[in-house]
Protein backbone atom coordinates (compact mmCIF):
# COMPACT_ATOMS: atom_id res chain seq x y z
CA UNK A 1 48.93 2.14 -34.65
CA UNK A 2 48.17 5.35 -35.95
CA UNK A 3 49.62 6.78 -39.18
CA UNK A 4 51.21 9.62 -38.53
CA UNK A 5 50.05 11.62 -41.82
CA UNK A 6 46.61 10.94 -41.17
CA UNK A 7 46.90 12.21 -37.90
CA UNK A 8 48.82 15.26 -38.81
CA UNK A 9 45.89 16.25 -40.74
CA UNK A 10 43.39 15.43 -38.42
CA UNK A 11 45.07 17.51 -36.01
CA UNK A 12 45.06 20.28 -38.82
CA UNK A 13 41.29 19.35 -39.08
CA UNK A 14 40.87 20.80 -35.51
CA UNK A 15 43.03 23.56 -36.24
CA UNK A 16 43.45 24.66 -39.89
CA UNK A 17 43.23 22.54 -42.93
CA UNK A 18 46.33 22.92 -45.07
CA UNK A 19 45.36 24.49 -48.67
CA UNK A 20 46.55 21.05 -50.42
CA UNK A 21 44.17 18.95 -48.62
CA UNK A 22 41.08 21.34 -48.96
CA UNK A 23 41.34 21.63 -52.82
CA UNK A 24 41.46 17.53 -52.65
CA UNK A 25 38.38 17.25 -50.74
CA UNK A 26 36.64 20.18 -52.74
CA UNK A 27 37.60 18.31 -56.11
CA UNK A 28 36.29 14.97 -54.83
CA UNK A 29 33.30 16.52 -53.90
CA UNK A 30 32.64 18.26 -57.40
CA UNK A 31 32.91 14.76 -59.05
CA UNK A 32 30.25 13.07 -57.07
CA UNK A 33 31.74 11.92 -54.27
CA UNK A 34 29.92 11.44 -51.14
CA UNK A 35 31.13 13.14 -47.75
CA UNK A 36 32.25 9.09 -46.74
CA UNK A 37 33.96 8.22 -49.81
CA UNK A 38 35.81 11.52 -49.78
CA UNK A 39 37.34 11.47 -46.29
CA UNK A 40 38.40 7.50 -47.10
CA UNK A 41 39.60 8.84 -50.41
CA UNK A 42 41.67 12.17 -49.10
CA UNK A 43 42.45 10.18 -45.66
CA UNK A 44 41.00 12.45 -43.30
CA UNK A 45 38.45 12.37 -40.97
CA UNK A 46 34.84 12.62 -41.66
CA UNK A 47 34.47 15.55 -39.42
CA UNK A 48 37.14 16.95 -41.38
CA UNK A 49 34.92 16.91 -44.36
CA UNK A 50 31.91 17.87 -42.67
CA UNK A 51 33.46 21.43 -41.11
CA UNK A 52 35.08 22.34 -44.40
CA UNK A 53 31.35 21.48 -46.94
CA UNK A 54 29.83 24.54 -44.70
CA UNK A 55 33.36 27.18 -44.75
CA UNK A 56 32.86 26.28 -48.48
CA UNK A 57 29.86 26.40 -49.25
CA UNK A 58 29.38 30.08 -47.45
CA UNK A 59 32.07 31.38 -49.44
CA UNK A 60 30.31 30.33 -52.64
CA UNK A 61 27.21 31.51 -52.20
CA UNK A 62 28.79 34.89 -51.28
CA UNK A 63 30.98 34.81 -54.60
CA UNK A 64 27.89 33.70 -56.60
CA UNK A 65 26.04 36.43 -54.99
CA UNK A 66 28.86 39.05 -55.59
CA UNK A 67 29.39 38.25 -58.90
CA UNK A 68 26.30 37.20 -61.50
CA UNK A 69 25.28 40.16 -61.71
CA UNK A 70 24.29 42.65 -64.81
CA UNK A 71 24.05 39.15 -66.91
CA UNK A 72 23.72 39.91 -70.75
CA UNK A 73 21.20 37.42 -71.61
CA UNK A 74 18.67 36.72 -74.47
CA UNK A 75 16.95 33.26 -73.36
CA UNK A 76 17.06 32.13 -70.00
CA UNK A 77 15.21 28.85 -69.57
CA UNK A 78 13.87 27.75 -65.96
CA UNK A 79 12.93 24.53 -63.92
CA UNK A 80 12.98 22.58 -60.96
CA UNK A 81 14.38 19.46 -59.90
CA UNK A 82 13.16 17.19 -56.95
CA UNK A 83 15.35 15.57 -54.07
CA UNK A 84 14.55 15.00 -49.84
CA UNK A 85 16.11 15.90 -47.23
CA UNK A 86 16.64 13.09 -44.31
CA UNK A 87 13.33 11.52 -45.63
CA UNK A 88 10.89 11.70 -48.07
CA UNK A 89 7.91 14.13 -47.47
CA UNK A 90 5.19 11.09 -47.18
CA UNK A 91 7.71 9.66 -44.15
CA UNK A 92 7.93 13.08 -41.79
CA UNK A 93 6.52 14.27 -39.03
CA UNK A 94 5.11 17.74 -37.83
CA UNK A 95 8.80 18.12 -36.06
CA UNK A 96 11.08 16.65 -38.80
CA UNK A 97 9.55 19.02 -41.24
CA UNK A 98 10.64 21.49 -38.72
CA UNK A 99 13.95 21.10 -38.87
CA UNK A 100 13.89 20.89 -42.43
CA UNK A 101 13.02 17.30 -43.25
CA UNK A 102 11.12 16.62 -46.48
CA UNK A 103 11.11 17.37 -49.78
CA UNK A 104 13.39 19.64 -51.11
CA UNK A 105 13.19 21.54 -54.63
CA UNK A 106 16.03 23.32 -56.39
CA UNK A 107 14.54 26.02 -58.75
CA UNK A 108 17.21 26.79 -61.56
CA UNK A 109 17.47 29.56 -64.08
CA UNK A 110 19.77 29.10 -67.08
CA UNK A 111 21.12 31.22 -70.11
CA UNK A 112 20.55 28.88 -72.65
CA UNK A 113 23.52 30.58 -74.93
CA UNK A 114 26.07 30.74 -72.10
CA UNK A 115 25.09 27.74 -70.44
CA UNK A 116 25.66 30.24 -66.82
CA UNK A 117 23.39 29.24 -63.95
CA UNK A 118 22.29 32.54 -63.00
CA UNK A 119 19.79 32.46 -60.00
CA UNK A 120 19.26 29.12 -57.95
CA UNK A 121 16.50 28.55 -54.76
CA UNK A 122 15.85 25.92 -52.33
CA UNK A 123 12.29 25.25 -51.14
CA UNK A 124 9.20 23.85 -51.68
CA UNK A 125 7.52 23.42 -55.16
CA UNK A 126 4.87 26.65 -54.87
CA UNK A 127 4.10 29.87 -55.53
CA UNK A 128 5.68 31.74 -52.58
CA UNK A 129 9.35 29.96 -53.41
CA UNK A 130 8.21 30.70 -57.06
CA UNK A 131 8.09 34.26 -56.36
CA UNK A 132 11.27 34.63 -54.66
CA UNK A 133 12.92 32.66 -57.17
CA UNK A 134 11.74 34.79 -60.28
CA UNK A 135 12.62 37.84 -58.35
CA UNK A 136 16.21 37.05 -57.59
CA UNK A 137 16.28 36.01 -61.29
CA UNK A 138 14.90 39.81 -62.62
CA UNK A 139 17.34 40.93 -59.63
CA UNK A 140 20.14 39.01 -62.16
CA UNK A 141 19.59 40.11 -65.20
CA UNK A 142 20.71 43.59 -66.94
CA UNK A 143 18.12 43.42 -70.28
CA UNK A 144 14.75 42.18 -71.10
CA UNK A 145 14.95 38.08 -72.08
CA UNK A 146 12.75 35.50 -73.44
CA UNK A 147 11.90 32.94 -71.03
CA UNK A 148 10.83 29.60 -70.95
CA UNK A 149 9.56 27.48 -67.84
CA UNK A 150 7.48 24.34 -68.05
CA UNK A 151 4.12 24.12 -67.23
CA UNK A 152 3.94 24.66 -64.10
CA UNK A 153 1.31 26.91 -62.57
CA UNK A 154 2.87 28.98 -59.95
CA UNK A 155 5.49 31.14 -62.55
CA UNK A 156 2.62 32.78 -63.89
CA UNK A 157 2.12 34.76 -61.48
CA UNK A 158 5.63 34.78 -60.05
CA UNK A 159 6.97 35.97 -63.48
CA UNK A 160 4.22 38.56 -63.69
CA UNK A 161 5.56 40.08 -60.59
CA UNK A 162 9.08 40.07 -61.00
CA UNK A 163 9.35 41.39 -64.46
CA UNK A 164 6.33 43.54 -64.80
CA UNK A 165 5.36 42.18 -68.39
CA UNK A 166 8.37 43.15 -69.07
CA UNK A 167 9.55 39.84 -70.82
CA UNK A 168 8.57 37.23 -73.36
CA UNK A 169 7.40 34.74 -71.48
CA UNK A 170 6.37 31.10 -72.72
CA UNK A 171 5.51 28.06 -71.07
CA UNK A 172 6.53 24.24 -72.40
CA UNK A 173 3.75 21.75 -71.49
CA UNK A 174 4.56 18.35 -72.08
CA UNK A 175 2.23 15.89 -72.31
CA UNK A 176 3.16 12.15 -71.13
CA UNK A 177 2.04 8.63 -72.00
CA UNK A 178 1.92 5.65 -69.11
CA UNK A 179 5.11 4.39 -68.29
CA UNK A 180 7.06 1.95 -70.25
CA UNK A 181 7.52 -1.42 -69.46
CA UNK A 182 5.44 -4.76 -69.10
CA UNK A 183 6.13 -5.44 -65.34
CA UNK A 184 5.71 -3.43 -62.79
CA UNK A 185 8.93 -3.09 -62.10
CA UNK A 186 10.01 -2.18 -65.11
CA UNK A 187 7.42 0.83 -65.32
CA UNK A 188 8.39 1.28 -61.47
CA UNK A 189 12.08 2.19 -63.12
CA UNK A 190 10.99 3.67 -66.37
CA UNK A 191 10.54 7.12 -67.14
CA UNK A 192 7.01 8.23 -68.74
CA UNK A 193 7.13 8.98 -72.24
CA UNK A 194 6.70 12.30 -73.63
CA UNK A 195 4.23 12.21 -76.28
CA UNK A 196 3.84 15.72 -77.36
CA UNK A 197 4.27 19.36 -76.28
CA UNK A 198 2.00 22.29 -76.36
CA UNK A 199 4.01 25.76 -76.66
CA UNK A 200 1.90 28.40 -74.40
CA UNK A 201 3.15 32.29 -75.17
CA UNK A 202 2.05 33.80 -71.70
CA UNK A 203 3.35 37.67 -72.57
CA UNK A 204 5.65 39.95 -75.01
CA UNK A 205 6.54 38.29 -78.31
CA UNK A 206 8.36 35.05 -77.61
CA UNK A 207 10.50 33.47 -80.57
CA UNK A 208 8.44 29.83 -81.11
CA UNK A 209 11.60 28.59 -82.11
CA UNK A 210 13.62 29.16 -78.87
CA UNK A 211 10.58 27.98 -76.83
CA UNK A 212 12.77 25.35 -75.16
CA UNK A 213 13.48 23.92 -72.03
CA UNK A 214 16.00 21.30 -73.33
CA UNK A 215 19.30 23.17 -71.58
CA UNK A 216 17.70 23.48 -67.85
CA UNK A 217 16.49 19.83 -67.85
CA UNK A 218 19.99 18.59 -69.19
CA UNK A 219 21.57 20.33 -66.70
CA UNK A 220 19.49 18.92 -64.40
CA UNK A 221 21.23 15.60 -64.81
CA UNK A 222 24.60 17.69 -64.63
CA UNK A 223 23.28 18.12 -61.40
CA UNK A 224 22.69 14.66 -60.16
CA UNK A 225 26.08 13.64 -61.80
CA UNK A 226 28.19 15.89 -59.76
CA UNK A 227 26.54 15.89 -56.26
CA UNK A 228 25.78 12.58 -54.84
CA UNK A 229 23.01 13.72 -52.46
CA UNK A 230 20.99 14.13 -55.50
CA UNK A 231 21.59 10.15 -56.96
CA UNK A 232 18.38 8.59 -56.85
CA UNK A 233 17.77 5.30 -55.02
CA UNK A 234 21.05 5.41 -52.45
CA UNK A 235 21.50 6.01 -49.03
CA UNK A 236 23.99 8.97 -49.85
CA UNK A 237 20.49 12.01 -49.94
CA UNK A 238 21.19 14.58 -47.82
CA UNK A 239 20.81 14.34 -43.94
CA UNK A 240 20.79 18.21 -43.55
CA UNK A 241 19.13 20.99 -44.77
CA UNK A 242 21.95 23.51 -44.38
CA UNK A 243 24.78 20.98 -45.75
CA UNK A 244 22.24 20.24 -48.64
CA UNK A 245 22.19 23.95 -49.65
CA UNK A 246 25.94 24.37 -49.32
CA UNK A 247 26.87 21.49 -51.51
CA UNK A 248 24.69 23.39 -54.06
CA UNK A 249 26.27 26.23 -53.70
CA UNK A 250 29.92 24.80 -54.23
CA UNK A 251 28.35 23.04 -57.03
CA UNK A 252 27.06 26.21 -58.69
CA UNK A 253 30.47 28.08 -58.40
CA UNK A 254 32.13 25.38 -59.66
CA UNK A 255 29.97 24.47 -62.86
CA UNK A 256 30.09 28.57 -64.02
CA UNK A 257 33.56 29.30 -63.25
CA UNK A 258 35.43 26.39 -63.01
CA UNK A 259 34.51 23.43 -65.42
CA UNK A 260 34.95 23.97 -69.21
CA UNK A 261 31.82 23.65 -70.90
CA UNK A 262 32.23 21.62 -74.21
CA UNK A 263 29.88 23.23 -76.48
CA UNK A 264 31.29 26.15 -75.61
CA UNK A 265 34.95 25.58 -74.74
CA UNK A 266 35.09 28.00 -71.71
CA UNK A 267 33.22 28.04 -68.95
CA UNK A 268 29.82 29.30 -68.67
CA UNK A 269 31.18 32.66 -66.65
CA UNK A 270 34.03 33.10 -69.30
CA UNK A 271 31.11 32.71 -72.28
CA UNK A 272 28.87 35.26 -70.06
CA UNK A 273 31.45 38.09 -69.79
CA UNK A 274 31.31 38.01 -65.70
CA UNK A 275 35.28 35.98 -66.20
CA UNK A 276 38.48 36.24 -68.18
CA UNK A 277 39.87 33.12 -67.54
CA UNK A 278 38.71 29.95 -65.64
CA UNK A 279 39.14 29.31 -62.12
CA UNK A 280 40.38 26.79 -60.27
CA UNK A 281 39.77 24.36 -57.51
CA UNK A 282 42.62 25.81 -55.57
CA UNK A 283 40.60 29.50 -56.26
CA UNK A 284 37.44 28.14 -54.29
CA UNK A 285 39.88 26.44 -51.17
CA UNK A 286 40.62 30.12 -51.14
CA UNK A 287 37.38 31.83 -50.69
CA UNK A 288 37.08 30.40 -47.30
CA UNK A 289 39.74 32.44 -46.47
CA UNK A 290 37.89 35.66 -47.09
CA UNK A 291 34.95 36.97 -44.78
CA UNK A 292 31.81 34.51 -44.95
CA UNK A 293 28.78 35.99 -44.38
CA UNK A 294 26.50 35.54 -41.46
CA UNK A 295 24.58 33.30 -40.05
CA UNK A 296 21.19 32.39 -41.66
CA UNK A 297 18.11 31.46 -39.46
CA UNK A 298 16.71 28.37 -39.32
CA UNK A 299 14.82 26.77 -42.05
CA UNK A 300 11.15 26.43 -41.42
CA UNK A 301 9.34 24.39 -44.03
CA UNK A 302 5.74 25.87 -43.19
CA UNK A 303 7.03 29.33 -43.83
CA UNK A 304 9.27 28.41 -47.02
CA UNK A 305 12.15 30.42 -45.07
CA UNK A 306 14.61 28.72 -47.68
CA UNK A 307 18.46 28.78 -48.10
CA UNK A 308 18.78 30.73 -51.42
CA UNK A 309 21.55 32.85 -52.99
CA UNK A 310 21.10 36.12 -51.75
């Protein structure tokens, strides 16, 4: 037999979701819950779940879009953090790449004194998604900023074009030993150690000291914390391209206007100026409500057509 709450809200799943039970599914979402484990958790269907991650997601990227803008920054530090998509890029075909299968690479741009994630992009790790990343980031910003990226080669000219020279730009190269551990196993599991860095001032006047990229690549394990597609070694990766970008999105609107940062003690947004107060859960279930934006095209890997935030 049926119960008869679950099925009220599965019939409101078909029809509209009731605020209380979106804001449930949103927060279990924002804590690392998979799209399973939340509709067991909230008792509602998985369908449920999977028609409201989209609605959300939409809305966020149109609220991130619409509102870090004109940021104040001084140091903005920049990286990018690996993940798949349905499989891994060494286990696709010509057609699942296609439809979006493969590797997947979130480029992120931080202030590194208001902890706000100001530009994110989803594609592949080279210079054409380098160049539309670094572009939306200028796009961002409202004065000139020292920035810091690792080593890798395609910013240098992405950065070049963006900002003009414009900027003090630096790059971090670290430089790593073999893995730890005896076995192979162990080194298997075991993160390379870094055994030295190499500061590389690329243009402008950089400060040596602020030559960092110790905020980006700590938020990248924010990151893996909060979303469970991005939890390494589990079934729970993403299955979809377009679901994989809109649990990014919620995950961006939430981490700069919702969650108190605690070396700051407001939230990123609040610390940038772009918020008075912080937002709430209940504030994103709400977005949904306004008009989303349309329809993107599909994703072609081959092109690098990727989901990004504008």
């Amino acid at each position: 037999m049926l119960d008869s709450s679950r099925n009220s809200i599965y019939l409101y799943g078909m029809n509209k979701l009731p605020i209380e039970k979106k804001v449930q599914i949103i927060n279990l979402l924002v804590e690392g819950n998979s799209l399973r484990s939340t509709s067991r958790i909230a008792d509602v269907s998985f369908n449920t779940v999977l028609k409201l991650l989209p609605q959300v997601g939409r809305a966020c990227e149109k609220f991130h879009d619409e509102t870090v803008i004109t940021v104040k920054a001084k140091r903005i530090q920049a990286d990018e953090i690996w993940s798949f998509v349905y499989a891994k890029e060494k286990n696709t075909t010509t057609e699942m790449k296609e439809g979006g299968a493969g590797d997947a690479w979130t480029w992120t741009a931080i202030d590194a004194d208001s902890k706000l994630i100001v530009s994110w992009y989803v594609g592949n790790r080279d210079a054409e998604s380098a160049h539309h990343f670094m572009h939306d980031v200028a796009n961002r910003l409202a004065n000139k900023v020292q920035l810091t990226t690792d080593g890798h080669h395609a910013y240098l000219e992405a950065v070049d074009n963006a900002f003009h020279l414009d900027i003090d730009f630096a790059q971090l190269i670290k430089i790593y030993g073999s893995s730890e551990g005896e076995s192979s196993t162990e080194r298997k599991y075991s993160c390379a150690e870094c055994t030295g860095t190499k500061k590389h001032i690329i243009s402008g006047q950089p400060n040596p000291k602020f030559i960092s990229t110790s905020y980006v690549e700590r938020q990248n394990l924010t990151m893996r914390m909060h979303m469970r597609r991005f939890t390494r070694l589990t079934n729970a990766f993403s299955k979809k391209l377009e679901n994989h970008c809109h649990a990014l999105a919620l995950y961006f609107v939430y981490y700069n206007f919702c969650k108190i940062h605690k070396s700051i003690s407001v939230t990123p947004a609040m610390q940038a100026g772009l918020m008075k107060k912080p937002m709430t859960i209940n504030d994103i279930a709400l977005l949904c409500d306004y008009e989303a934006p349309k329809k993107r095209g599909s994703y072609k890997k081959t092109t690098n057509t990727a989901f990004d935030v504008k």
